[in-house]
Protein backbone atom coordinates (compact mmCIF):
# COMPACT_ATOMS: atom_id res chain seq x y z
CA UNK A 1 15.75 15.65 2.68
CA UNK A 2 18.05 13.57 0.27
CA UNK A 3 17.71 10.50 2.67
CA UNK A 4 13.71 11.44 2.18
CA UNK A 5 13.74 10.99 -1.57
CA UNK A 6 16.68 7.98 -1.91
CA UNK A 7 13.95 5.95 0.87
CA UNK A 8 10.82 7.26 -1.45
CA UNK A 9 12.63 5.98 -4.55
CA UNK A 10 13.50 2.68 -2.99
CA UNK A 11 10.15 2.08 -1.67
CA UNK A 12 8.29 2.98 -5.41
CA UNK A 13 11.19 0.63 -7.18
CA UNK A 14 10.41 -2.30 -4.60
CA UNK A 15 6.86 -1.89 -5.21
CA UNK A 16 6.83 -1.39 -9.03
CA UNK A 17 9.03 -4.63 -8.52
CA UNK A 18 6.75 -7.01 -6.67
CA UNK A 19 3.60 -5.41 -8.13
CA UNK A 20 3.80 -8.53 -10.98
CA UNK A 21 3.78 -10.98 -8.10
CA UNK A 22 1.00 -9.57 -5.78
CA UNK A 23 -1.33 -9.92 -9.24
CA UNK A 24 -0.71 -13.28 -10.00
CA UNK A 25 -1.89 -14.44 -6.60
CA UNK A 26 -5.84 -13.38 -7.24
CA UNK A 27 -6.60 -16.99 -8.35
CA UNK A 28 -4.91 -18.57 -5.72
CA UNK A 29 -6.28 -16.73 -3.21
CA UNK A 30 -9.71 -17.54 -5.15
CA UNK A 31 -9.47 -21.44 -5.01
CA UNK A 32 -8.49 -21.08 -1.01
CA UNK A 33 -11.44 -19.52 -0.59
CA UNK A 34 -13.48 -21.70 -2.87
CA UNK A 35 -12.07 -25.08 -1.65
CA UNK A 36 -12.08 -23.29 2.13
CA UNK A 37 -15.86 -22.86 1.88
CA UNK A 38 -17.16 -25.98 0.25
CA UNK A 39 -15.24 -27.31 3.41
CA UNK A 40 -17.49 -25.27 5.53
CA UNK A 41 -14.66 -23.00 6.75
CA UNK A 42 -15.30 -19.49 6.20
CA UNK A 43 -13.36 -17.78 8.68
CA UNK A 44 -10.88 -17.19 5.83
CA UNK A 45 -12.71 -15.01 3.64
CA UNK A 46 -12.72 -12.26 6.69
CA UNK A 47 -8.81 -12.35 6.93
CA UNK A 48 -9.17 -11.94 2.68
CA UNK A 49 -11.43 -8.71 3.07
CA UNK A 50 -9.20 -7.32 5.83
CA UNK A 51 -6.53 -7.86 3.04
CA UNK A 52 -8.35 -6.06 0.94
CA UNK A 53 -9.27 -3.35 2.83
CA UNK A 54 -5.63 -3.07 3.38
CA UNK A 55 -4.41 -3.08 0.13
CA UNK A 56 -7.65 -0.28 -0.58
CA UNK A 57 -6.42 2.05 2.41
CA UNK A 58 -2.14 1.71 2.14
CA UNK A 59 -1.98 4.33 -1.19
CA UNK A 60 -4.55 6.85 0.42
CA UNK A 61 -2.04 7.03 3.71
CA UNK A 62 1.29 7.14 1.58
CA UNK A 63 -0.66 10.10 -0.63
CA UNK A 64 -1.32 11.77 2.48
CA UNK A 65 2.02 11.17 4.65
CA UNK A 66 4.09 12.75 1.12
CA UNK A 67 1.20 15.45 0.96
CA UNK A 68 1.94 16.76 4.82
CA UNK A 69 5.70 16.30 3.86
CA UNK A 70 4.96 18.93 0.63
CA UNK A 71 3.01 21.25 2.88
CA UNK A 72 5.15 21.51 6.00
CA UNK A 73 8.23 22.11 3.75
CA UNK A 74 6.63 24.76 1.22
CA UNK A 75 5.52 26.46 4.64
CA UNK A 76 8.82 26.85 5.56
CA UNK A 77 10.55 27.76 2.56
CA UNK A 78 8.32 30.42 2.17
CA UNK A 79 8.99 31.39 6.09
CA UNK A 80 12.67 31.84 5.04
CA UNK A 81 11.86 33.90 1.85
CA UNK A 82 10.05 36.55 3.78
């Protein structure tokens, strides 16, 4: 279980460490899409709400994956204590 949290704690530290540099690229990803379109390509917009969609779903699955983690170990502790 200690490998468990030292992985969890790397993972929030690498992501309260890039979170600075995912924000900074909404207006890029704006004028690709802008200059994209007025070049009558629009296929790239798709791949931007897929990215979205990602970005909307990841938290929801990591909340869930460390709330089945809580459950199946409470389950068992209190197995053991009876």
């Amino acid at each position: 279980m200690n490998k468990l949290k030292k992985f969890l704690f790397g993972l929030f530290l690498f992501l309260v460490g890039t979170l600075q540099e995912s924000m900074a690229q909404c207006a890029m990803c704006r004028a690709t899409i802008e200059n994209n379109v007025s070049n009558g390509d629009t296929t790239v917009g798709a791949g931007l709400n897929l990215g979205i969609l990602y970005l909307f779903v990841a938290p929801y699955i990591l909340l869930s994956v460390l709330a089945y983690i809580w459950y199946k170990n409470a389950k068992r502790k209190k197995k053991l204590s009876f």
